[in-house]
C-alpha atoms as a PDB file:
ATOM      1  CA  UNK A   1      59.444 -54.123 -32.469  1.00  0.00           C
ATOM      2  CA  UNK A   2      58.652 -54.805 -36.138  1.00  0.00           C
ATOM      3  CA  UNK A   3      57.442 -52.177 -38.672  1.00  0.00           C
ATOM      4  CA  UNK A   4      54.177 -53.179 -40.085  1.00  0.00           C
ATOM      5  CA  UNK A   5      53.294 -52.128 -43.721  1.00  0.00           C
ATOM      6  CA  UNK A   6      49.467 -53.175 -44.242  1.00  0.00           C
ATOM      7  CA  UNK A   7      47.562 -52.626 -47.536  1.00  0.00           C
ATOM      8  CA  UNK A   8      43.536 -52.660 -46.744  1.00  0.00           C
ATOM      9  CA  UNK A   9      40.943 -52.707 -49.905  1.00  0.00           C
ATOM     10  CA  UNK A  10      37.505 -51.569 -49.368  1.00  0.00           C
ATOM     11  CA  UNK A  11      35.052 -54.832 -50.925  1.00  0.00           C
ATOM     12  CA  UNK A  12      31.824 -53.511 -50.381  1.00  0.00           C
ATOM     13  CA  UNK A  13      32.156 -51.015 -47.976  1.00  0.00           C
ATOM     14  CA  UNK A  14      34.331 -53.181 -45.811  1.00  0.00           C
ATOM     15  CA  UNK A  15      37.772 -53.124 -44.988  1.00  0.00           C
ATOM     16  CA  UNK A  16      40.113 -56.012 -45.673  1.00  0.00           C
ATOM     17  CA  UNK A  17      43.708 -56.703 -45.486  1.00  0.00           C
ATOM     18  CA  UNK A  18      45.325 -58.001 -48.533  1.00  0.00           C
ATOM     19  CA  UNK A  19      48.528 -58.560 -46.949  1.00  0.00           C
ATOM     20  CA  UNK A  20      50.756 -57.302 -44.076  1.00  0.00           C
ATOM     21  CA  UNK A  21      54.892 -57.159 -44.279  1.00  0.00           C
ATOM     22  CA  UNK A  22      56.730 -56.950 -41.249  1.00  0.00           C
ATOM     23  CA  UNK A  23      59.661 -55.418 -41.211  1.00  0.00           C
ATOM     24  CA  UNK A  24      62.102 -55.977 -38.133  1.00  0.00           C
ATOM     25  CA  UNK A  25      62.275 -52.193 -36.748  1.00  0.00           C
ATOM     26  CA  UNK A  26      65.961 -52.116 -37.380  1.00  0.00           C
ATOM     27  CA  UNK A  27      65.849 -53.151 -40.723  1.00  0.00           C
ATOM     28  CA  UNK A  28      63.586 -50.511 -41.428  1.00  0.00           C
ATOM     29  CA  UNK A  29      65.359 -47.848 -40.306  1.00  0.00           C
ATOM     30  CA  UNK A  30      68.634 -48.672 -41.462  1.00  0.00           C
ATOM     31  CA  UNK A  31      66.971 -48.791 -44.754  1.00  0.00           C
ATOM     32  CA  UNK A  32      66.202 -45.381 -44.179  1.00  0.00           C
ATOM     33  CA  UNK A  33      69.506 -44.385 -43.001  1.00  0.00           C
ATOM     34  CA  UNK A  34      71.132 -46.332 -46.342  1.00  0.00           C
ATOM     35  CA  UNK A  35      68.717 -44.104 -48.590  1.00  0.00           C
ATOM     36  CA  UNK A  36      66.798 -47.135 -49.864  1.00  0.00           C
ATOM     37  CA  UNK A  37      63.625 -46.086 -51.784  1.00  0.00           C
ATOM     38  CA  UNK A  38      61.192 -48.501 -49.631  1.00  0.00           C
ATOM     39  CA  UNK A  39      58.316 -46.756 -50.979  1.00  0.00           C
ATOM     40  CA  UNK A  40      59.044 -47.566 -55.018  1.00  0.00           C
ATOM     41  CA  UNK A  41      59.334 -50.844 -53.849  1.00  0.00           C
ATOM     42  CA  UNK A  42      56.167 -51.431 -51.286  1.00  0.00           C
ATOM     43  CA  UNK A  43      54.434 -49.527 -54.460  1.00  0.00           C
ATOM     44  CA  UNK A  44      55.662 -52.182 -56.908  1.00  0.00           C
ATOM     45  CA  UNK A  45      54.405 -55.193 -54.828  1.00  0.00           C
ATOM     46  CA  UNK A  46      51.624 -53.256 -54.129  1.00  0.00           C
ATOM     47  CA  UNK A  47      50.679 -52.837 -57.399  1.00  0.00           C
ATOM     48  CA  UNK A  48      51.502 -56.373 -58.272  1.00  0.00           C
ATOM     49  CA  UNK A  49      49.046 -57.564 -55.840  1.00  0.00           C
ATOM     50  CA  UNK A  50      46.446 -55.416 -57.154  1.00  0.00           C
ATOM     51  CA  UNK A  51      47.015 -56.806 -60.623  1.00  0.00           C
ATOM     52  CA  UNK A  52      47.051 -60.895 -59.048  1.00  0.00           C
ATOM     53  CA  UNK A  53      43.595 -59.595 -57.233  1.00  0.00           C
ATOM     54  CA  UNK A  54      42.494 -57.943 -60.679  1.00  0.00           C
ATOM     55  CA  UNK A  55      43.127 -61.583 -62.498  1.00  0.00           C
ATOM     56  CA  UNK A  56      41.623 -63.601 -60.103  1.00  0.00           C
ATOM     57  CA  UNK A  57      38.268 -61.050 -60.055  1.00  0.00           C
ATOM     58  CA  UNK A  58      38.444 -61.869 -63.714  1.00  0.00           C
ATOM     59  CA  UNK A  59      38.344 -65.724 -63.218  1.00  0.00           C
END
């Protein structure tokens, strides 16, 4: 199966999804077993999409 990494925002109260990456299940885990740092990365484009949502709120 895949490995789904899914950020949600709350817009008034509701819950949306901003965007969902699937990562094949063995990818995933070999990451893991390679000592990859998935987090610092899914927190980078994380944070990136937060700052393209930011600008576009902004107009």
């Amino acid at each position: 199966g895949d490995y789904t990494v899914t950020l949600l925002s709350d817009l008034n109260g509701k819950q949306h999804v901003l965007f969902e990456l699937r990562v094949p299940w063995a990818t995933f885990s070999a990451g893991l077993h390679r000592g990859l740092d998935l987090r610092k990365s899914a927190k980078e484009t994380i944070e990136g999409k937060k700052r393209e949502m930011e600008a576009l709120a902004e107009g």
